[in-house]
PDB file of N, CA and C in Angstrom:
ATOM      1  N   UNK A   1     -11.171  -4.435  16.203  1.00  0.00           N
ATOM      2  CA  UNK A   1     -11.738  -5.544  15.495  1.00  0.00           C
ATOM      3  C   UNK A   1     -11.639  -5.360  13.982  1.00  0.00           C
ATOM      4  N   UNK A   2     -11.583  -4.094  13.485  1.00  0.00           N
ATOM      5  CA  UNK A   2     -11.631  -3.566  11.994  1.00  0.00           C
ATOM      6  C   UNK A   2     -10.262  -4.327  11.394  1.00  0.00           C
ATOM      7  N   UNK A   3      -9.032  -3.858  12.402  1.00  0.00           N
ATOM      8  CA  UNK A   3      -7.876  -4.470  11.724  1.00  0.00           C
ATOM      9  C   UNK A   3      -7.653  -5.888  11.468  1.00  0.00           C
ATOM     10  N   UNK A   4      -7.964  -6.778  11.523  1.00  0.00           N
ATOM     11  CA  UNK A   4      -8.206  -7.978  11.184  1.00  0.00           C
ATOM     12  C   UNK A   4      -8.292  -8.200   9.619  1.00  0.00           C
ATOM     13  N   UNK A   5      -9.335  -7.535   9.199  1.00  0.00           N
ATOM     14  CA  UNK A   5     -10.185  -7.738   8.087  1.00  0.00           C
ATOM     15  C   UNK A   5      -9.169  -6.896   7.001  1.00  0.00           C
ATOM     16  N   UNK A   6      -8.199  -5.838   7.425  1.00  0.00           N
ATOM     17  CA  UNK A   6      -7.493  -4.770   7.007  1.00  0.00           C
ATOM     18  C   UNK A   6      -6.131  -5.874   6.584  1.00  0.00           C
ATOM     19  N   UNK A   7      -5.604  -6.461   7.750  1.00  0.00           N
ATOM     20  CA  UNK A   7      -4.509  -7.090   7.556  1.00  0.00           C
ATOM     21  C   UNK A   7      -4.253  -8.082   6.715  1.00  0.00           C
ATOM     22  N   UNK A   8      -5.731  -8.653   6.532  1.00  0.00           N
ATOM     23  CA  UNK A   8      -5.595  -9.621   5.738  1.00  0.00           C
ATOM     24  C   UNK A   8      -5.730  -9.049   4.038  1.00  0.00           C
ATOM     25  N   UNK A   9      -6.768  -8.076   3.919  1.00  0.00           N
ATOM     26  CA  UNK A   9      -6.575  -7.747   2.628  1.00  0.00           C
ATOM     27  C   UNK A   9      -5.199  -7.253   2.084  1.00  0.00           C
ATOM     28  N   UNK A  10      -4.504  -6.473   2.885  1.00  0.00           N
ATOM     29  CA  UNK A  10      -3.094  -6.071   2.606  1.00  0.00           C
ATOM     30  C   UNK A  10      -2.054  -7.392   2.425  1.00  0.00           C
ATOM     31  N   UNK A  11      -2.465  -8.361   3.447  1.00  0.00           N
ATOM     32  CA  UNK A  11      -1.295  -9.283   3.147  1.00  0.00           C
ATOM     33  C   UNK A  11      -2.260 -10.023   1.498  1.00  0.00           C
ATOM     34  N   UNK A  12      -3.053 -10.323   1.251  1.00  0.00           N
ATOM     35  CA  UNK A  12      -3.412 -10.592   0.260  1.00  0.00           C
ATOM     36  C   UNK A  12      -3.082  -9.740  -1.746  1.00  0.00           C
ATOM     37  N   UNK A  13      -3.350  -8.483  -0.872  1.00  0.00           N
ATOM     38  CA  UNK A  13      -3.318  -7.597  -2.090  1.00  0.00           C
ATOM     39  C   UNK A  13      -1.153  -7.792  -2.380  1.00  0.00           C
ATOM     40  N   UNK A  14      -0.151  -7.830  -1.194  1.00  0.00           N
ATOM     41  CA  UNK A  14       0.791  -7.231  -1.285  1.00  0.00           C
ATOM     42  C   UNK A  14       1.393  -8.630  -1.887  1.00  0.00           C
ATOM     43  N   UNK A  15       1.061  -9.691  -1.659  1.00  0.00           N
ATOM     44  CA  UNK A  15       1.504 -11.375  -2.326  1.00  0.00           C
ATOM     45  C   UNK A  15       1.059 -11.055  -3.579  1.00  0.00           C
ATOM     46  N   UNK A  16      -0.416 -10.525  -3.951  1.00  0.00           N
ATOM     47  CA  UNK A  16      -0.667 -10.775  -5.222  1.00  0.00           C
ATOM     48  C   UNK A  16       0.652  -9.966  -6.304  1.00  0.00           C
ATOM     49  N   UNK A  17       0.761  -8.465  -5.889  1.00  0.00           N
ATOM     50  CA  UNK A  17       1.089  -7.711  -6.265  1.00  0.00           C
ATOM     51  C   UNK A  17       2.591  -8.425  -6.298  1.00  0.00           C
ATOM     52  N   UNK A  18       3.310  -8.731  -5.786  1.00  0.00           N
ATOM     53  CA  UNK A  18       4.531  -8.574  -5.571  1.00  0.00           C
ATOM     54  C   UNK A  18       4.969 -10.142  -7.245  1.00  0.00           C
ATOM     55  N   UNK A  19       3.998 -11.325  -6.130  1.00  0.00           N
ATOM     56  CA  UNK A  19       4.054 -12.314  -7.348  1.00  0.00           C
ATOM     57  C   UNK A  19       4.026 -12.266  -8.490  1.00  0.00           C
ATOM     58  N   UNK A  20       2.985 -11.254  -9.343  1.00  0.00           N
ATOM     59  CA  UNK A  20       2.355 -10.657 -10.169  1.00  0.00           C
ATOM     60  C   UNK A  20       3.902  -9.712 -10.992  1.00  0.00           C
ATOM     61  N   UNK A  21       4.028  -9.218 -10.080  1.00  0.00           N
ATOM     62  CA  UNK A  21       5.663  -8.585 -10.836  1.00  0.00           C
ATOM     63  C   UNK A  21       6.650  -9.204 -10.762  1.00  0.00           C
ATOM     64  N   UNK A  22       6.750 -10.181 -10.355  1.00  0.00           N
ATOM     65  CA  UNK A  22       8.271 -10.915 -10.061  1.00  0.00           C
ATOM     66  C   UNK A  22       7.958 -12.286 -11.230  1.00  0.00           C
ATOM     67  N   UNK A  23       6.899 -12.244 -11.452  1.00  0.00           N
ATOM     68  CA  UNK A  23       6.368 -13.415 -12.840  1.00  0.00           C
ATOM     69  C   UNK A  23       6.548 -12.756 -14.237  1.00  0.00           C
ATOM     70  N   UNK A  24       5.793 -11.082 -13.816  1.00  0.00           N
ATOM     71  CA  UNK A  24       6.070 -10.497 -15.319  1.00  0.00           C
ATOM     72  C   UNK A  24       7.280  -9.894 -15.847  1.00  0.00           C
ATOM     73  N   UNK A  25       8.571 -10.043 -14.671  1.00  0.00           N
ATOM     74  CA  UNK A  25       9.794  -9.616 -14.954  1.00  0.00           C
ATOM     75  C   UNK A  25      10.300 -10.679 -15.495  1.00  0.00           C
ATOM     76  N   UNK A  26      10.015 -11.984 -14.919  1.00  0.00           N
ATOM     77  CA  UNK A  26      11.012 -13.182 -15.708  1.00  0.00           C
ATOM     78  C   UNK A  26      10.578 -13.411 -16.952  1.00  0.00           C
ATOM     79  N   UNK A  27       9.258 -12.940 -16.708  1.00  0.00           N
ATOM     80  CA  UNK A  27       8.650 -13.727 -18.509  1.00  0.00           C
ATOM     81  C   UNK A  27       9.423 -12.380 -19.352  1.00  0.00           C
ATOM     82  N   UNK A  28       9.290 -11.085 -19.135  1.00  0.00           N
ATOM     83  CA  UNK A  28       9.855 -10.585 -20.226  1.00  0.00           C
ATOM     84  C   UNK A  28      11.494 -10.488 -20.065  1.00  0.00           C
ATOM     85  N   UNK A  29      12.135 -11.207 -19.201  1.00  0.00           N
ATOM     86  CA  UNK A  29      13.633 -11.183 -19.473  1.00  0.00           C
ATOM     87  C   UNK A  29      14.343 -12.182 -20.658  1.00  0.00           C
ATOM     88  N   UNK A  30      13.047 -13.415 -20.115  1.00  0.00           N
ATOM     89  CA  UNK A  30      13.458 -14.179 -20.885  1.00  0.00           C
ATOM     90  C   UNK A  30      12.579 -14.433 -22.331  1.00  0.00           C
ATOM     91  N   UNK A  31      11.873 -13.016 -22.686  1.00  0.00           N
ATOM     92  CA  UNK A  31      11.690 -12.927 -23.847  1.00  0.00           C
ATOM     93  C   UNK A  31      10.321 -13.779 -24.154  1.00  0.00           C
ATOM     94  N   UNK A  32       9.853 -14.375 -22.998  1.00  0.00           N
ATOM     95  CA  UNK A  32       8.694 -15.445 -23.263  1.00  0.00           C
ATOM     96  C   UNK A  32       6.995 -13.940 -23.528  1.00  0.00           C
ATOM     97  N   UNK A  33       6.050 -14.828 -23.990  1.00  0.00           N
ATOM     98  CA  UNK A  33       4.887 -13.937 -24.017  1.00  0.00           C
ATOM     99  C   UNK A  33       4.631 -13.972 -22.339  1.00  0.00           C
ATOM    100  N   UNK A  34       3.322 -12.592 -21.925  1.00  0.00           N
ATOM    101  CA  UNK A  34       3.266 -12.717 -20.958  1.00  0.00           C
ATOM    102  C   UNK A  34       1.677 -13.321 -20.890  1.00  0.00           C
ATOM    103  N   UNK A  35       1.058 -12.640 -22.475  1.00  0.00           N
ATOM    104  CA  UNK A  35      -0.317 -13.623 -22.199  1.00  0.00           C
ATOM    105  C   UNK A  35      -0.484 -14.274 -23.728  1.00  0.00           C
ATOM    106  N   UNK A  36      -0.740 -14.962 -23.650  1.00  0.00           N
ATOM    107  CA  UNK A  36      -1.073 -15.485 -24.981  1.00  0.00           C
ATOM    108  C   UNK A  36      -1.573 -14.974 -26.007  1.00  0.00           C
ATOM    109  N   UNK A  37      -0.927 -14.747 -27.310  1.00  0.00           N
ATOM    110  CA  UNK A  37      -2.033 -13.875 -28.432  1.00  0.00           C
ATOM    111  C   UNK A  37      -1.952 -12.445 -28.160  1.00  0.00           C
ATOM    112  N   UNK A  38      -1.421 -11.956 -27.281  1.00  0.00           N
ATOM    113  CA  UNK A  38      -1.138 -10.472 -27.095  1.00  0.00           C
ATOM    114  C   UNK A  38       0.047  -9.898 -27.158  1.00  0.00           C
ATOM    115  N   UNK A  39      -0.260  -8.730 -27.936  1.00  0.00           N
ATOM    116  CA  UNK A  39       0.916  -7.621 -27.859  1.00  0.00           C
ATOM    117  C   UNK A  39       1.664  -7.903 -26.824  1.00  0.00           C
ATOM    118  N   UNK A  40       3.713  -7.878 -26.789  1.00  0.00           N
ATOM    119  CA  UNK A  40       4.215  -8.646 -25.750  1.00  0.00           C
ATOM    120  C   UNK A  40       4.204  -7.332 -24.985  1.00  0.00           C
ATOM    121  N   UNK A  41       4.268  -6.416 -25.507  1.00  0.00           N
ATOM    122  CA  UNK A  41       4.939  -4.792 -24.569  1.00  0.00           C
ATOM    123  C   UNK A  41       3.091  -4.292 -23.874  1.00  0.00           C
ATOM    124  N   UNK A  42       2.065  -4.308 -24.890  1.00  0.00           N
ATOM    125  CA  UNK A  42       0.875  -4.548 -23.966  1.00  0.00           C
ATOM    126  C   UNK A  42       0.638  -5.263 -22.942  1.00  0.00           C
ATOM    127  N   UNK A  43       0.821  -6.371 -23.252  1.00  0.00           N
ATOM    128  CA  UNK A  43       0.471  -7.272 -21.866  1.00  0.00           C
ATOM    129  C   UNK A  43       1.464  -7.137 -20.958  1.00  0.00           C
ATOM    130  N   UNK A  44       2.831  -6.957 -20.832  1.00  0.00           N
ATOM    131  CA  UNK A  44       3.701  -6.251 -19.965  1.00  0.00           C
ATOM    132  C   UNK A  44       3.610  -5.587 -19.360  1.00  0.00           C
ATOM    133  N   UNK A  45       3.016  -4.060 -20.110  1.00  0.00           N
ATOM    134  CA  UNK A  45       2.801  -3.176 -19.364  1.00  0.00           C
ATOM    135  C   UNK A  45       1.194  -3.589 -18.438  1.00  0.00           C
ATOM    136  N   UNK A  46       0.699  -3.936 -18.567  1.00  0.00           N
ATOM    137  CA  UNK A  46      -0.598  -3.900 -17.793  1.00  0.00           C
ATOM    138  C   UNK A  46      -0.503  -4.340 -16.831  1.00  0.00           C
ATOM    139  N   UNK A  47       0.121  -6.253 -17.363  1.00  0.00           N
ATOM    140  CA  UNK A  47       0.325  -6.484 -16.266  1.00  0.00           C
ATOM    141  C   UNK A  47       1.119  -6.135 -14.903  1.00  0.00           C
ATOM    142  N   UNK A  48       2.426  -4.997 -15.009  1.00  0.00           N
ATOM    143  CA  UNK A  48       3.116  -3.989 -14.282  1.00  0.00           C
ATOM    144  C   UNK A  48       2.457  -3.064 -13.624  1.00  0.00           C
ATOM    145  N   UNK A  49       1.231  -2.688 -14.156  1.00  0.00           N
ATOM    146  CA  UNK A  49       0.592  -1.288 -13.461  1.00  0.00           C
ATOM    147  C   UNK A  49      -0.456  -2.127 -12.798  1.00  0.00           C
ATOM    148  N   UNK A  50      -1.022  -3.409 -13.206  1.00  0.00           N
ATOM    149  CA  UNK A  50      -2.272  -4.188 -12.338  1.00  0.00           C
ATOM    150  C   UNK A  50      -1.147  -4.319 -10.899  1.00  0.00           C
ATOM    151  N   UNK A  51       0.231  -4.851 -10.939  1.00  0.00           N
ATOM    152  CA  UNK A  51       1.356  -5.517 -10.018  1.00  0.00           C
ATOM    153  C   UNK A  51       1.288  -4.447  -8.846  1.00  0.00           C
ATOM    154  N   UNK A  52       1.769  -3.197  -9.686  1.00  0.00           N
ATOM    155  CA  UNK A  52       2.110  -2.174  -8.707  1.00  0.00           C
ATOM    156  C   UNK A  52       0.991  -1.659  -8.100  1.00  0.00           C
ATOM    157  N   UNK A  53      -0.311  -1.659  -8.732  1.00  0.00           N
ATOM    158  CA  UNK A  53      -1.513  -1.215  -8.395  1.00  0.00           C
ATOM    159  C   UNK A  53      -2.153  -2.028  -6.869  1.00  0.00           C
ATOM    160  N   UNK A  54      -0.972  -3.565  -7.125  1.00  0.00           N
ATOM    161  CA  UNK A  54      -2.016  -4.232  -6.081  1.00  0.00           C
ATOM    162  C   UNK A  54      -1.281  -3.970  -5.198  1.00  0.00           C
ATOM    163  N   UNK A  55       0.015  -3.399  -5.235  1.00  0.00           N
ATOM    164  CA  UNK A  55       1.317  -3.161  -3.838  1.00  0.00           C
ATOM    165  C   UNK A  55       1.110  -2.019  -3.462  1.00  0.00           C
ATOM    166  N   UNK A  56       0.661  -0.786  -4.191  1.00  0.00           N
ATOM    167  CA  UNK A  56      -0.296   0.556  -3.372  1.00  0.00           C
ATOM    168  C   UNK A  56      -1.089  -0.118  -2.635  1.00  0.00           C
ATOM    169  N   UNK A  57      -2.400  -0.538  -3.191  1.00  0.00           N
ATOM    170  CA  UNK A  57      -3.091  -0.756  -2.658  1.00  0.00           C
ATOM    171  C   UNK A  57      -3.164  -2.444  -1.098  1.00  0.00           C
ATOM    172  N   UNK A  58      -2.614  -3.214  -1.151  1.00  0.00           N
ATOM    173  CA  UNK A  58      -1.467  -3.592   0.168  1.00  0.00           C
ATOM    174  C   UNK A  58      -1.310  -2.206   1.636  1.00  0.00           C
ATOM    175  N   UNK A  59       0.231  -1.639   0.967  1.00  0.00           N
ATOM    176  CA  UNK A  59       0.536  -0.695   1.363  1.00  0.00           C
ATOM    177  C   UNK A  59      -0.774  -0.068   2.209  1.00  0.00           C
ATOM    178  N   UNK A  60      -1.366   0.539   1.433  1.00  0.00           N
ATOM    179  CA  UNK A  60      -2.096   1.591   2.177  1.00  0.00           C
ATOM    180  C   UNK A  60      -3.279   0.858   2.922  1.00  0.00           C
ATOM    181  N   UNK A  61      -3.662  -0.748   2.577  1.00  0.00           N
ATOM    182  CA  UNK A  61      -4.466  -1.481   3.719  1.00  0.00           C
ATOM    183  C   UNK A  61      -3.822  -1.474   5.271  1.00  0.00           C
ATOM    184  N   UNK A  62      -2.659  -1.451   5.009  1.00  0.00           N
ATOM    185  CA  UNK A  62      -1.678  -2.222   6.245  1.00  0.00           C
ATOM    186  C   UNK A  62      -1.453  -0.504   6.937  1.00  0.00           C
ATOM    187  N   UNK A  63      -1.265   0.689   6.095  1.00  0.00           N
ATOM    188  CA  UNK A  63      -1.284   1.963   6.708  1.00  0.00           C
ATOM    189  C   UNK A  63      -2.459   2.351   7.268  1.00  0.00           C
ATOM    190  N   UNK A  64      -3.956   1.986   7.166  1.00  0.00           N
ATOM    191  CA  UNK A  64      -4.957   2.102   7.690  1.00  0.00           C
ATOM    192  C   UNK A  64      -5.466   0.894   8.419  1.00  0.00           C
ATOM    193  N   UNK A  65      -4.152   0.152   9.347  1.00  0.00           N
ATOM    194  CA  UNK A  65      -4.624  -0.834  10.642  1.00  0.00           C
ATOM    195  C   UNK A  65      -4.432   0.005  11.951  1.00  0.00           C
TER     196      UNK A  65
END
């Protein structure tokens, strides 16, 4: 019954994560800001380690079903 509740956070966390990097790659290819008013290589990077942070954390929901 636990895995239910598991699967869904992983499929949740692994969309966020994945979207989350595949948005902050186009914005900095094409040179656009990634947040408004911010450092472009700050907000890049954060937003990259929040991306990958949410695809560990995915990952290891879906490894503990």
């Amino acid at each position: 019954m636990e895995s239910g509740p598991a699967i869904f956070a992983g499929l949740v966390f692994a969309l966020f994560g994945g979207a989350l990097l595949l948005w902050t790659a186009v914005r900095v290819r094409h040179r656009e800001p990634v947040a408004q008013g911010v450092n472009q290589v700050a907000s890049a990077t954060l937003a990259g380690v929040v991306a990958v942070t949410s695809l560990f954390l995915g990952t290891w929901c879906f490894l503990h079903v």
